[in-house]
Protein backbone atom coordinates (compact mmCIF):
# COMPACT_ATOMS: atom_id res chain seq x y z
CA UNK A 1 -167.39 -28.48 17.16
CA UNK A 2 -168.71 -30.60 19.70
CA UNK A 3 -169.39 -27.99 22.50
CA UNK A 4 -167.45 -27.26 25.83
CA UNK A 5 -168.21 -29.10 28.62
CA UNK A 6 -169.95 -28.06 31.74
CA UNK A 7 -166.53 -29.38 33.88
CA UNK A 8 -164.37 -27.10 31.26
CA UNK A 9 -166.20 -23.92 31.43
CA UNK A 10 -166.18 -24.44 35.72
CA UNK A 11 -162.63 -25.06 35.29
CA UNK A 12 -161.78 -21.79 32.95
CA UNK A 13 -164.20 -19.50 35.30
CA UNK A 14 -162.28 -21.15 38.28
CA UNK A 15 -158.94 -20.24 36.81
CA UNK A 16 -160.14 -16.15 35.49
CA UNK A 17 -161.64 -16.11 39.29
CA UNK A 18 -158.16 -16.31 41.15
CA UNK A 19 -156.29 -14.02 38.09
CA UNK A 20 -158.97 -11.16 38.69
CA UNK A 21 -159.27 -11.62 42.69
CA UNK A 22 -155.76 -11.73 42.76
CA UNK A 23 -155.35 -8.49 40.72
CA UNK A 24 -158.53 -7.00 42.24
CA UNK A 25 -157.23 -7.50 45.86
CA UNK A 26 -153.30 -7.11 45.25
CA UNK A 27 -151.54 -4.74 48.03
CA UNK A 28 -150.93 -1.31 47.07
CA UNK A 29 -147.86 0.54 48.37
CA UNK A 30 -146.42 3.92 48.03
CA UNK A 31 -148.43 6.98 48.12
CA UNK A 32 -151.58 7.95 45.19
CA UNK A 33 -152.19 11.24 45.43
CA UNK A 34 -154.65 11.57 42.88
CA UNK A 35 -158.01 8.52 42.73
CA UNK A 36 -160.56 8.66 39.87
CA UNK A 37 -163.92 6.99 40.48
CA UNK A 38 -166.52 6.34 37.84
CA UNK A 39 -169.61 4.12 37.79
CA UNK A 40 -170.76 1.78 35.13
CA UNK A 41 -174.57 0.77 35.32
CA UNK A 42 -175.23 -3.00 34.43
CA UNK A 43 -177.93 -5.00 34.89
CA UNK A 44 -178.23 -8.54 36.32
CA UNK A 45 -180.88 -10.89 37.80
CA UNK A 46 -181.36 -10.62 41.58
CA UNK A 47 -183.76 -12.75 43.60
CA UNK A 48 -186.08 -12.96 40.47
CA UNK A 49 -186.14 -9.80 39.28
CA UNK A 50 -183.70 -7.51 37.09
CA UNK A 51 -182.14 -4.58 38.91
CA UNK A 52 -179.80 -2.05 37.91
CA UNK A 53 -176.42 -1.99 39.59
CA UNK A 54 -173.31 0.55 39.80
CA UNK A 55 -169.76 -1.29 38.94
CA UNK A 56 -167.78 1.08 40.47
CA UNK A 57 -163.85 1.74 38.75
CA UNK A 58 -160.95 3.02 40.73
CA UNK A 59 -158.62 4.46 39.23
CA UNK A 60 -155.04 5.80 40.72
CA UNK A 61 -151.63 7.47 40.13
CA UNK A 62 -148.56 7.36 42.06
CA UNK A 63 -146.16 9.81 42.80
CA UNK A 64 -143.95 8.27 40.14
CA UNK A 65 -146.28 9.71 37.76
CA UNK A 66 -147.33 6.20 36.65
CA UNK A 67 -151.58 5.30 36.78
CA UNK A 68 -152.76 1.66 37.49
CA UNK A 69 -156.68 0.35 38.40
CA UNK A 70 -156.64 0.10 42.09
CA UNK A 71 -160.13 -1.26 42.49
CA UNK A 72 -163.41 -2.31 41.16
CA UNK A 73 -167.03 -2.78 42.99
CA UNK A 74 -170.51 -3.45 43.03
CA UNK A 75 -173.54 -1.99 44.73
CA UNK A 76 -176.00 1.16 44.65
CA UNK A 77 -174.05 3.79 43.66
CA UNK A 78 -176.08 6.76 45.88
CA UNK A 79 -175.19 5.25 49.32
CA UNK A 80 -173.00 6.30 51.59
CA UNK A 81 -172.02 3.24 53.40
CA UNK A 82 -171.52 1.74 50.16
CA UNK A 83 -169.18 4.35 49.44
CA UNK A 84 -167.22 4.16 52.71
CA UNK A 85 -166.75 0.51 52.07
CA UNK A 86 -165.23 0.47 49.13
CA UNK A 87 -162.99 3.51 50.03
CA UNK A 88 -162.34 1.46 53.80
CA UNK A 89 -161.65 -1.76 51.29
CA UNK A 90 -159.34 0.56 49.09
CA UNK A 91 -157.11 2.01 52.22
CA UNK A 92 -156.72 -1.94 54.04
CA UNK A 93 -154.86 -2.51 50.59
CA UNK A 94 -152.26 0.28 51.28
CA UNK A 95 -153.79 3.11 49.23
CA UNK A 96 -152.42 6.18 51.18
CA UNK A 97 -151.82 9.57 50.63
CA UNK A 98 -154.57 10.35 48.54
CA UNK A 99 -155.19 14.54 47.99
CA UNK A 100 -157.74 14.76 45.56
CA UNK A 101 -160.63 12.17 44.60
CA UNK A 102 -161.89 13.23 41.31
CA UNK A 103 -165.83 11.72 40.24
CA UNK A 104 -169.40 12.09 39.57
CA UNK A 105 -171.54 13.82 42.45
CA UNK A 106 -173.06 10.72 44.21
CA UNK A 107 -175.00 10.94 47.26
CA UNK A 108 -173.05 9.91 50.00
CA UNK A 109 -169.62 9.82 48.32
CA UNK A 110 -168.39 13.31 49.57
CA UNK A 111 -168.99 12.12 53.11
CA UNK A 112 -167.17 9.31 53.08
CA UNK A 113 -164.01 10.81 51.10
CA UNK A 114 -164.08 13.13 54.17
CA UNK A 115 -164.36 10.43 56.82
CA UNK A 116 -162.17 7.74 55.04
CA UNK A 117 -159.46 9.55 53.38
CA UNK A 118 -159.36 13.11 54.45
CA UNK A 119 -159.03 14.11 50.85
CA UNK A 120 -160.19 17.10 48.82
CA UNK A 121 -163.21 16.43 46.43
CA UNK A 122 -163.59 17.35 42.55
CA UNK A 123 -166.63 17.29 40.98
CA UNK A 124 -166.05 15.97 37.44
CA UNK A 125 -166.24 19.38 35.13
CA UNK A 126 -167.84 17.97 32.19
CA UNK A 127 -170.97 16.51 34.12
CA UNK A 128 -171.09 19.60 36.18
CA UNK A 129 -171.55 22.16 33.20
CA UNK A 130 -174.34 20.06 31.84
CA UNK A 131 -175.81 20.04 35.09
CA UNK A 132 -175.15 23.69 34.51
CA UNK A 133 -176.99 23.91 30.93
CA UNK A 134 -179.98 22.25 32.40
CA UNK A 135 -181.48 25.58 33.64
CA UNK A 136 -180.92 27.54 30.23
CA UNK A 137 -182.66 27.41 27.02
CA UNK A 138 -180.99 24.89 25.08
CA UNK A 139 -180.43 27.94 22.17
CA UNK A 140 -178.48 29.97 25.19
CA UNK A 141 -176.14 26.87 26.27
CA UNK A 142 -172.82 27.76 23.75
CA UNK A 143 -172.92 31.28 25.31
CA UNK A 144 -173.29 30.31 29.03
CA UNK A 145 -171.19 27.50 28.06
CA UNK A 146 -168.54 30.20 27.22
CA UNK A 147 -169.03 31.95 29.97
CA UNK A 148 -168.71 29.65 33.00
CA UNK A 149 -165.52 28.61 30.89
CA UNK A 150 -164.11 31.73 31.92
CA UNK A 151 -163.58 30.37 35.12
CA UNK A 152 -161.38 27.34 33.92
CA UNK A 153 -158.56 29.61 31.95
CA UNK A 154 -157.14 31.37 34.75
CA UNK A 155 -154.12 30.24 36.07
CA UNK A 156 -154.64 29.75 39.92
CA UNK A 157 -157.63 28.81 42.03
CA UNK A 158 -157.40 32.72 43.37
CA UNK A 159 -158.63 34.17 39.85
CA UNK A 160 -160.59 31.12 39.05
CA UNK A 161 -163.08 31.36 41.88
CA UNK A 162 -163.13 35.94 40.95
CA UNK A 163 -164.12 34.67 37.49
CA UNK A 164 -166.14 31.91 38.48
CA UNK A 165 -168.62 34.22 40.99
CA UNK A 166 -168.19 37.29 38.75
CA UNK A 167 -169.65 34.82 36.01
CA UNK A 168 -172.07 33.63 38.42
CA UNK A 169 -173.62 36.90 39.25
CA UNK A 170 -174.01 37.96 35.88
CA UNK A 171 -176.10 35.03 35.09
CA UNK A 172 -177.91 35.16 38.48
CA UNK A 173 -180.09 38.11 37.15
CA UNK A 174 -181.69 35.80 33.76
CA UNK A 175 -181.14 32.50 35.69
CA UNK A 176 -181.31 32.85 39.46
CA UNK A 177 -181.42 28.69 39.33
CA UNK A 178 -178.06 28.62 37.67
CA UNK A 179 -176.76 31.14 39.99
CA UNK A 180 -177.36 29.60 43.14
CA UNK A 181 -175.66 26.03 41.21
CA UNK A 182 -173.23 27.66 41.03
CA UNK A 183 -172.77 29.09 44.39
CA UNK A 184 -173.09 25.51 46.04
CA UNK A 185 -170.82 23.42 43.33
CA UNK A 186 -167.74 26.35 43.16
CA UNK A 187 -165.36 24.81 45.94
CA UNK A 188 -166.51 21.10 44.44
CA UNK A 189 -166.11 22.43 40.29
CA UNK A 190 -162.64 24.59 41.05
CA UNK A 191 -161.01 22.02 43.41
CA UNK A 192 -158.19 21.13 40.86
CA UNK A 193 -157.17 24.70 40.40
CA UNK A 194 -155.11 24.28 43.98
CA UNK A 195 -153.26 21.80 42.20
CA UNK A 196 -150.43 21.56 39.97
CA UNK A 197 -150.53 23.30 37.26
CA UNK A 198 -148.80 20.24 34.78
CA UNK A 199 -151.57 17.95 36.33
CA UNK A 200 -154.79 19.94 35.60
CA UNK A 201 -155.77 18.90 32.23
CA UNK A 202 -156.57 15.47 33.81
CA UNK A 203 -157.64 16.31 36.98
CA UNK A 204 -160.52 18.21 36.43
CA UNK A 205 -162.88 15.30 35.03
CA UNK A 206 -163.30 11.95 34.63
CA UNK A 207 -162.50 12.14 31.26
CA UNK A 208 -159.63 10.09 31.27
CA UNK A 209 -161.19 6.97 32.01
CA UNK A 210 -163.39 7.33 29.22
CA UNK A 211 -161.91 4.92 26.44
CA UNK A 212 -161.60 2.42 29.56
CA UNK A 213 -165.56 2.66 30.49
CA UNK A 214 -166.40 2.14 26.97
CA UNK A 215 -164.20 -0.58 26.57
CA UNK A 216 -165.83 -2.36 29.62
CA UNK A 217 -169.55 -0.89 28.38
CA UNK A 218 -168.38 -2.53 25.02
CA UNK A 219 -168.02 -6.13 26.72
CA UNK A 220 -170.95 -5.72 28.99
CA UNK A 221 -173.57 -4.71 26.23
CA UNK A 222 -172.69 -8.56 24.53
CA UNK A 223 -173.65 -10.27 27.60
CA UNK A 224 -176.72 -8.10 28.31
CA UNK A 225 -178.42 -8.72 31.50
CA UNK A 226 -175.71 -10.70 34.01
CA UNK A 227 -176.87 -13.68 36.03
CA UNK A 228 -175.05 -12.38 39.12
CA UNK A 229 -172.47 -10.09 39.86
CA UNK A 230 -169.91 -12.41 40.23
CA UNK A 231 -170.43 -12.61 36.98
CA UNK A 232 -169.85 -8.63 36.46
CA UNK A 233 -166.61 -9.16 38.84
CA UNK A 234 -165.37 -11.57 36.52
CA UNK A 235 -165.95 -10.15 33.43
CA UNK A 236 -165.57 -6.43 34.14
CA UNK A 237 -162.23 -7.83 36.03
CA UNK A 238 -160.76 -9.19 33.24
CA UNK A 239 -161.62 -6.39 31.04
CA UNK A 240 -159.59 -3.97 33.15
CA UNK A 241 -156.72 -6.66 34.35
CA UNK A 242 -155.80 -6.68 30.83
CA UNK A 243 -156.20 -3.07 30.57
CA UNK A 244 -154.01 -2.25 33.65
CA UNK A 245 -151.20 -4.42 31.90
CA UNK A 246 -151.43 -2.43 28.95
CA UNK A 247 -150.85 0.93 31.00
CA UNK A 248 -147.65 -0.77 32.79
CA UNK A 249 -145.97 -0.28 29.48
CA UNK A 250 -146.59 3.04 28.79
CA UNK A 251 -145.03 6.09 29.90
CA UNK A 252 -145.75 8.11 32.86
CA UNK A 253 -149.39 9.13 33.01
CA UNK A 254 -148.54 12.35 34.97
CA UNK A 255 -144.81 14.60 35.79
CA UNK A 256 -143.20 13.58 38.60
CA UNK A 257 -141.27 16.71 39.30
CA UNK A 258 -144.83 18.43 40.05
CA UNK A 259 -145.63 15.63 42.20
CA UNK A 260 -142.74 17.52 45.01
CA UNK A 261 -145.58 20.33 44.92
CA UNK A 262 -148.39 18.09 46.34
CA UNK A 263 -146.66 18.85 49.85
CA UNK A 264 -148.21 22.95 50.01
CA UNK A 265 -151.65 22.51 51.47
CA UNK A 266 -154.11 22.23 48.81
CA UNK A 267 -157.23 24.11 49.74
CA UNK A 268 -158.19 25.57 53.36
CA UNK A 269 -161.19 24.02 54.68
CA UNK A 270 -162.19 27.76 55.72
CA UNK A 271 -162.10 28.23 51.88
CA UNK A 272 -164.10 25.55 50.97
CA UNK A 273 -166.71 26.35 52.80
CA UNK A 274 -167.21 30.88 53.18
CA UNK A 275 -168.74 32.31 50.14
CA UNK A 276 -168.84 35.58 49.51
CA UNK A 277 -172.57 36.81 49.67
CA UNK A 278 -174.12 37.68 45.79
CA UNK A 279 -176.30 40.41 44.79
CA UNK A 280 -179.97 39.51 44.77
């Protein structure tokens, strides 16, 4: 082995450039009801220093059921006009009808869901409820655990917000932190219960993109530190162009015969936002 030259390696980065841009900036047509957003932290070199930066995945389904990566991008992951970029970026490409935007709680993002898509937000479950835990003893966490899980059995939003206050209020009296969590993150934690009931089990985290973010966590960790984030574009790109190919040949992610129920209005805004006063 003699090496690869420095004309060979421009000439193979040159040629995975225009497959990921292409793929990264492809139109999108028809109507995705459902987006998933996640963020990967990386780091790479920036004017001399090392700084920590959010690759942020998109994720979509269709209403033939069928998912595919929509998007990828990089910035600070807290700010808003970061946020309404991407989503602005996102909607230029043809992503339309969009009812429910399921992620992380980032600063800014809830805003700009509003103001961009006019969709309903849902706070991913599992990062919630350890958001949750982090006001209780870590010996009381499986029964609180238990508890607010109450909430997530029931088999319409109706009964799952009774649960989810009645549950509230009897933790209030030991943990009046926890109780006023989860007054403010009840119309955010219960959002998918409006939903279709076939579609819940993945629409109430970001689970689902979890084997993807380790894949592309997997393929970051090699390189380390990136020189630049075209770099991260290229790489992370790749990662989930190849991915996205894979999911083509699968079946449906999701049943389309719920998807005919996505036309009932979801959740009333006057819903979201009136909560029912608790006991001191």
């Amino acid at each position: 082995m003699t090496g690869i030259s420095k004309s060979s390696v421009s000439k193979l980065c040159k040629d995975i450039d225009e497959r990921v841009n292409a793929f990264l900036k492809r139109p999108l047509a028809g109507d995705w009801p459902y987006l998933w957003l996640d963020a990967t932290y990386l780091k790479v070199r920036e004017g001399g220093r090392i700084v920590s930066v959010a690759a942020i995945i998109a994720v979509a389904v269709n209403t033939d059921g069928k998912r595919e990566i929509v998007g990828l991008h990089i910035g600070p992951s807290e700010a808003e006009p970061f946020w309404t970029s991407f989503l602005r970026d996102l909607v230029r490409r043809g992503l339309t009808g969009v009812k429910l935007v399921v992620s992380d709680a980032h600063e800014g993002l809830k805003a700009a869901i509003t103001r961009v898509l006019g969709a309903t937000w849902q706070r991913c479950r599992v990062h919630a409820m350890g958001n949750a835990l982090a006001y209780v003893a870590k010996g009381q966490h499986t029964m609180v655990a238990a508890a607010i899980r109450q909430a997530f059995i029931q088999p319409d939003h109706d009964s799952a917000v009774q649960t989810w206050r009645h549950v509230a209020d009897q933790l209030r009296a030991r943990w009046p932190k926890l109780g006023t969590f989860m007054d403010d993150a009840e119309a955010d934690v219960l959002a998918y219960m409006a939903f279709p009931a076939q579609h819940r089990t993945k629409l109430h985290s970001t689970n689902p993109l979890e084997r993807l973010n380790k894949e592309v966590k997997r393929r970051a960790d090699v390189v380390g530190i990136f020189p630049n984030e075209d770099s991260i574009v290229r790489l992370i790109g790749a990662v989930l162009l190849e991915a996205n190919d894979e999911w083509q040949l699968q079946h449906r992610y999701m049943q389309v015969e719920a998807m005919a129920d996505l036309n009932t209005p979801v959740i009333e805004e006057e819903k979201t936002i009136q909560i029912t006063p608790r006991a001191a």
